[in-house]
Every structure is written in C-alpha cells, then in structure tokens.
C-alpha atoms as a PDB file:
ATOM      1  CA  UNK A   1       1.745  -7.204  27.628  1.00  0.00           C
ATOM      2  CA  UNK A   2      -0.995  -5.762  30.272  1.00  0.00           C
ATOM      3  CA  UNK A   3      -4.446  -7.548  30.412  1.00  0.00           C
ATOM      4  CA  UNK A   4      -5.667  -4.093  29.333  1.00  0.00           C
ATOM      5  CA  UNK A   5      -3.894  -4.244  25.893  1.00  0.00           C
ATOM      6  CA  UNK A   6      -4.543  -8.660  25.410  1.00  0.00           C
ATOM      7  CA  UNK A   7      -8.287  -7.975  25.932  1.00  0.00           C
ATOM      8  CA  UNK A   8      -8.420  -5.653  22.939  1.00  0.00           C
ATOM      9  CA  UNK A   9      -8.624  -6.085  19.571  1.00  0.00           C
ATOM     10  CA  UNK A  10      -4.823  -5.344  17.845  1.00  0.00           C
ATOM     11  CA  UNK A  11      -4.460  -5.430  14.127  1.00  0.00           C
ATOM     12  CA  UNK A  12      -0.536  -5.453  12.374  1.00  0.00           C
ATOM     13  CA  UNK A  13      -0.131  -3.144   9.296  1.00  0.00           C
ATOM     14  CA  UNK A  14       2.675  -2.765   6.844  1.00  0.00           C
ATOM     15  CA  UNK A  15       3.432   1.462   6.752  1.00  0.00           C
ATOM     16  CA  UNK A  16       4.726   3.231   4.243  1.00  0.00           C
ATOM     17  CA  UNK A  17       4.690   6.795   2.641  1.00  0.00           C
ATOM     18  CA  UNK A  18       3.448   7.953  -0.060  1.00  0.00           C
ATOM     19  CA  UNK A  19       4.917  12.146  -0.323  1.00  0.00           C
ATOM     20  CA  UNK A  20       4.549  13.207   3.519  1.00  0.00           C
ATOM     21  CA  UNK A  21       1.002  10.807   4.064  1.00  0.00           C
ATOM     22  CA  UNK A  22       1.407   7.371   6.227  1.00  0.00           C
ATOM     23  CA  UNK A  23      -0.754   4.571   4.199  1.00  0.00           C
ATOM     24  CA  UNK A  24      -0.820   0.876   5.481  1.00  0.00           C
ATOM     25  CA  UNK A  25      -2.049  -2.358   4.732  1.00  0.00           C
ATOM     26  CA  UNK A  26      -2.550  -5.688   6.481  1.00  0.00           C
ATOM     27  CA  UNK A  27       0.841  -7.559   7.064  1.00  0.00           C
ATOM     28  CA  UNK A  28      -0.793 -10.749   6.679  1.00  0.00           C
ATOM     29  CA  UNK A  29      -1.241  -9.754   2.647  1.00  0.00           C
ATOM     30  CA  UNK A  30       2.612  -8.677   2.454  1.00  0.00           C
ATOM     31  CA  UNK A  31       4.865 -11.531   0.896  1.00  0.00           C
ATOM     32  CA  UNK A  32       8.117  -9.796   0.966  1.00  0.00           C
ATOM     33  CA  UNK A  33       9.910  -6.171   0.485  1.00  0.00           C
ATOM     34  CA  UNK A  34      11.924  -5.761  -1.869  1.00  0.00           C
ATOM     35  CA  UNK A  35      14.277  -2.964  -3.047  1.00  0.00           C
ATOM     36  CA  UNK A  36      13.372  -1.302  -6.594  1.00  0.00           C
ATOM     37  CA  UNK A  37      14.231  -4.029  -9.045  1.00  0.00           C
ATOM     38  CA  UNK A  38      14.985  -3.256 -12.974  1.00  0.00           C
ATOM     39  CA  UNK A  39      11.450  -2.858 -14.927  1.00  0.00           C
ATOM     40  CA  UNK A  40      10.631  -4.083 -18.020  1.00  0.00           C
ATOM     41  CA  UNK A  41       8.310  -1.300 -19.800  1.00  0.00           C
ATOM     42  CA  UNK A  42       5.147  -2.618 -21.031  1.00  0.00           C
ATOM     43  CA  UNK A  43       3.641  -0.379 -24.087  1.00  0.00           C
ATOM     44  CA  UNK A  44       0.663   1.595 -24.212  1.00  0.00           C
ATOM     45  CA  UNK A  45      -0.065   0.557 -20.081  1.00  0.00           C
ATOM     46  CA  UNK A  46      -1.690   3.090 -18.070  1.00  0.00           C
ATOM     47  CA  UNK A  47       0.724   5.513 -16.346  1.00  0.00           C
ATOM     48  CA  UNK A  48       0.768   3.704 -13.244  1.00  0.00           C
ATOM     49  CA  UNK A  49       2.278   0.168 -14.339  1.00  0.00           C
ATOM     50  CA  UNK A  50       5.584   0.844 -14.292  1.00  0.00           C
ATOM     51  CA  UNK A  51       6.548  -2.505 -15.846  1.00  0.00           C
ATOM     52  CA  UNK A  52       7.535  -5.865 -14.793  1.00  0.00           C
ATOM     53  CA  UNK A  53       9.964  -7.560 -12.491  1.00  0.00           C
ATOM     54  CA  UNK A  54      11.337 -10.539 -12.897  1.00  0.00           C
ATOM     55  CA  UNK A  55      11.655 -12.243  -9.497  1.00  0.00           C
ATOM     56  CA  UNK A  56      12.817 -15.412  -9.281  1.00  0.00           C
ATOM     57  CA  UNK A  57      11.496 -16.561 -12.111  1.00  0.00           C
ATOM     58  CA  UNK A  58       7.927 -15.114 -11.448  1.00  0.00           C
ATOM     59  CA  UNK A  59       6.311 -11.942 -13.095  1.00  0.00           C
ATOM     60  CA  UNK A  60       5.327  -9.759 -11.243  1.00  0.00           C
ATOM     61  CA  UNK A  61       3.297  -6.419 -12.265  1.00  0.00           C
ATOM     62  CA  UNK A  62       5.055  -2.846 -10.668  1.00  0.00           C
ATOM     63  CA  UNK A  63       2.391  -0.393  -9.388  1.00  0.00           C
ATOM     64  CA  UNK A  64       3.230   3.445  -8.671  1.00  0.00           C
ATOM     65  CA  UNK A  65       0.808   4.793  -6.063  1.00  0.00           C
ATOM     66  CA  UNK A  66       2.347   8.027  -6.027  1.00  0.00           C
ATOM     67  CA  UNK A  67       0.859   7.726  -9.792  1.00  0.00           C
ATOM     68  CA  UNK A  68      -1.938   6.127  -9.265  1.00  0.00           C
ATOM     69  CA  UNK A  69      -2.912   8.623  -6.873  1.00  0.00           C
ATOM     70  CA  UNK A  70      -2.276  11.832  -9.184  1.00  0.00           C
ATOM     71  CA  UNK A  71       0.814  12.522  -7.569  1.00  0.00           C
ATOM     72  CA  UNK A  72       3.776  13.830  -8.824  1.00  0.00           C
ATOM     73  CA  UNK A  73       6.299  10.742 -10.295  1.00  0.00           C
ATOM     74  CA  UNK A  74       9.558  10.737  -8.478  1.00  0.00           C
ATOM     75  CA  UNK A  75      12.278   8.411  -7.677  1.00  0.00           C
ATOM     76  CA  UNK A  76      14.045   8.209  -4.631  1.00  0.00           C
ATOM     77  CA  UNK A  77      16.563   6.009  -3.394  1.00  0.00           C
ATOM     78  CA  UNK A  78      14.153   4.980  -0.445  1.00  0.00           C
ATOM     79  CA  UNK A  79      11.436   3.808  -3.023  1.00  0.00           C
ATOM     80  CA  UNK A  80      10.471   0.690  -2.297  1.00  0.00           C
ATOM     81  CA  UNK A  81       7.866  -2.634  -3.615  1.00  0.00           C
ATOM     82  CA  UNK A  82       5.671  -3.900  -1.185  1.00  0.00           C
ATOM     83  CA  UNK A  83       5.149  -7.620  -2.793  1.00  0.00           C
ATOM     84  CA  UNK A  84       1.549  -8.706  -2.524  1.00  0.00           C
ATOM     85  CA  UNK A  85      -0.693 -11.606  -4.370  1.00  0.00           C
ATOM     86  CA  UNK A  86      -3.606 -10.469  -5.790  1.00  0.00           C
ATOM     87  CA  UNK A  87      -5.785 -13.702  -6.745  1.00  0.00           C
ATOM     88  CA  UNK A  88      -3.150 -15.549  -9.222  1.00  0.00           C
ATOM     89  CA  UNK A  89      -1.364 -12.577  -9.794  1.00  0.00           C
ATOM     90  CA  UNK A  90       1.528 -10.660  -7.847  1.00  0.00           C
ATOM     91  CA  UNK A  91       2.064  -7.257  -8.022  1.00  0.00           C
ATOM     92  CA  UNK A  92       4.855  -4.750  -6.750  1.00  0.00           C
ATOM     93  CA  UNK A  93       3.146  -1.650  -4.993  1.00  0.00           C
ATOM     94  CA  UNK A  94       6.235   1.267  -5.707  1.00  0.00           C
ATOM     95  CA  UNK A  95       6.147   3.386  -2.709  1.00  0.00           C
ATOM     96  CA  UNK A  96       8.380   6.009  -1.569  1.00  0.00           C
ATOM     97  CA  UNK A  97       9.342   4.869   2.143  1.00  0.00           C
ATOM     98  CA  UNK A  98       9.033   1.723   4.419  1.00  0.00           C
ATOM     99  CA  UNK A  99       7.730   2.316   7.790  1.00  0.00           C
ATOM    100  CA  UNK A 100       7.713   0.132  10.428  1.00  0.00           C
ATOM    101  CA  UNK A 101       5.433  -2.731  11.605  1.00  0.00           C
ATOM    102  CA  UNK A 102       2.332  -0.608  13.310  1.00  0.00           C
ATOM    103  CA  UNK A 103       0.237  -2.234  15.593  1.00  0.00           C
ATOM    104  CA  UNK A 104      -3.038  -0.166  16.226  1.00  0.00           C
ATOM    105  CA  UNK A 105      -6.542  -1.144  18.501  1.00  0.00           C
ATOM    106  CA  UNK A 106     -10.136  -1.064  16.522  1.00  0.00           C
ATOM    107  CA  UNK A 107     -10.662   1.826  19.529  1.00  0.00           C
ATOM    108  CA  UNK A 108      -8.770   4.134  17.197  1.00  0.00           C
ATOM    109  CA  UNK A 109     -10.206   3.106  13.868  1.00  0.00           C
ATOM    110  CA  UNK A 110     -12.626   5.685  11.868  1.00  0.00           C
ATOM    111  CA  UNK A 111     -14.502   4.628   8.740  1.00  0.00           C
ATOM    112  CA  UNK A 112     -13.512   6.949   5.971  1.00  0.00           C
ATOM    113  CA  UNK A 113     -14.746   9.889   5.729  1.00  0.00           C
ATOM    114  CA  UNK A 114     -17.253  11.251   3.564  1.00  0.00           C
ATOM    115  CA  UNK A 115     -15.948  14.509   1.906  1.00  0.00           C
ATOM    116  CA  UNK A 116     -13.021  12.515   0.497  1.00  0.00           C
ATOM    117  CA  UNK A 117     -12.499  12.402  -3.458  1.00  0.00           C
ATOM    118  CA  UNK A 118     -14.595   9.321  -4.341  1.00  0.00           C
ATOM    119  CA  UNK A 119     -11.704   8.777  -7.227  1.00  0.00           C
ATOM    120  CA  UNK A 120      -9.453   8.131  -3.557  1.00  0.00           C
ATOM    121  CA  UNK A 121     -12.149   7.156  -1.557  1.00  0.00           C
ATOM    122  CA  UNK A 122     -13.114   3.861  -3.324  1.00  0.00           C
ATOM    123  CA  UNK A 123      -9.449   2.603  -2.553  1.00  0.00           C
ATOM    124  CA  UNK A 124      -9.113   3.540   1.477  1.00  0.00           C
ATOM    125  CA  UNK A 125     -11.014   0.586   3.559  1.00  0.00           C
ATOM    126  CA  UNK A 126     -10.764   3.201   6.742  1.00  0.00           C
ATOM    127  CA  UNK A 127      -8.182   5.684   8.886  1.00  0.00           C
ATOM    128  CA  UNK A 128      -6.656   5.032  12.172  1.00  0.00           C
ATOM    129  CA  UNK A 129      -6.106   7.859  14.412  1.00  0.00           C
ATOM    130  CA  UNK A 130      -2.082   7.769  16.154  1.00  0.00           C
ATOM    131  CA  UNK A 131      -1.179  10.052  18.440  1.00  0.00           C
ATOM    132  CA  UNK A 132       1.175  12.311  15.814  1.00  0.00           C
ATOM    133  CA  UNK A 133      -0.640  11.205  12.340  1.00  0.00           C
ATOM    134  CA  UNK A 134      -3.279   9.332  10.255  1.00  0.00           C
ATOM    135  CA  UNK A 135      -3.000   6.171   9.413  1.00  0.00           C
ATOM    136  CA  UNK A 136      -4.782   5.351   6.167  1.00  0.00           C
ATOM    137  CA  UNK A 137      -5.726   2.162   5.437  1.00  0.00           C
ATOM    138  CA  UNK A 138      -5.717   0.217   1.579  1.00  0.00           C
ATOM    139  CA  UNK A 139      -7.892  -1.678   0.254  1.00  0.00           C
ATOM    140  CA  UNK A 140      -5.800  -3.899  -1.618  1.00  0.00           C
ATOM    141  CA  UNK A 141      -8.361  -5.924  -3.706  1.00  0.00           C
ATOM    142  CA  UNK A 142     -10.031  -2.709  -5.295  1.00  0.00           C
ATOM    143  CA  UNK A 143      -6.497  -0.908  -5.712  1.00  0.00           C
ATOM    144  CA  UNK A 144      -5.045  -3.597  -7.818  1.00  0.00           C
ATOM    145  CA  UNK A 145      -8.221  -4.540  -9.404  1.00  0.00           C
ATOM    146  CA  UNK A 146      -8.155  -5.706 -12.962  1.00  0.00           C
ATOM    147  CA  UNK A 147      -9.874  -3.316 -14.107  1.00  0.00           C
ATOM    148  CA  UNK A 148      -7.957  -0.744 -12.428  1.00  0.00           C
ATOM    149  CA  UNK A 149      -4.295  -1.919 -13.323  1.00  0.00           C
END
C-alpha cells in the first residue's frame, strides 16, 4: 500500500443490496453471515420482523429492510442475514444480496442529504461517493431500535 493511501483515513463496510441500491455498514458490527435460516412467525409483529432464528441455541430477531423500507417483499435465493448485536440482543438484517468487503477514504464521504424522506433519513448515518454508485451508509443503533423493531 502507497504512503498516499496509509496516510488517509480508510473505513471497512459490509455491502449489500437492497432492490438495485448498495447500503453498508461497519464490518466491525458484523458477527457472521448467514444464509436464510427457517423463521419462526411471531403474531401480531410489525411487518418487518419476519420471525426468529434459532442459532445455536441463541434467538435471534429477523429484520426485512426491503420491508422496513416500504419496499416490495420478495424472496430470492441470494437473500441473505447480516448477524449483528444490538445491546443484549441479536438481530438478523434480511437483505437481498451480499457484496463484498468495501474499503472507502473519509475524502469521499457526504453527510446525508437534506431532501431525503425523514421516515429514511433518520436511519442513513451518511453516503459515500464510488466511482460507479452510492454507497449508503446504516445507522445500525436507530434501525434496530426498540422502538422501531
């Protein structure tokens, strides 16, 4: 790695899709991938908890973005749960593709912008700008909020 690329600040992000947009969050708050697992249903939940898993012996709470964010429910074979701790609890973020590990610089991070729907806009921490795409960046901690799952 150059001196040029060292001296700046790099950040690692988990990608994934979500219909044809690239979303991310840190790597450092992903504890494993996992293909979709069988779900138990949980009655009278909002739309977006899916159920739970059983993994390993731990519960663990399965959130649809694609619901979550007013899209259309599908399921694909490439669907996917991002594992991730939440406090005490884990949760399994249902997304529709894995990308890979993407390393970006702060030089090409922009704070989100302001003519966003605030019902999206309270969960994105920020965008990064790649040469063929946005990168849009999760907050985790108000996503899976209590209140919000």
């Amino acid at each position: 790695m150059s001196n040029e690329l060292s001296g700046s600040n790099l950040e690692q992000y988990c990608g994934f899709k979500i219909g044809d947009d690239s979303f991310a969050i840190s790597v450092l708050r992903v504890q494993e991938i996992i293909r979709q697992h069988s779900l138990t249903i949980i009655p009278k939940s909002p739309k977006h908890i899916k159920g739970l898993i059983n993994l390993r012996g731990q519960i663990v709470t399965a959130v649809s973005l694609r619901t979550m964010f007013e899209l259309e429910d599908s399921q694909s074979e490439q669907q996917m749960n991002i594992i991730v701790q939440i406090g005490e609890d884990l949760y399994a973020v249902i997304v529709d593709e894995i990308l890979d590990v993407i390393e970006v610089s702060n030089e090409t991070f922009e704070h989100t912008p302001e003519n966003i729907d605030k019902r999206l806009s309270e969960y994105i921490s920020g965008v990064h700008k790649l040469k063929d795409k946005l990168l849009i960046l999760l907050d985790l901690d108000k996503l899976l909020a209590t209140e919000q799952v």
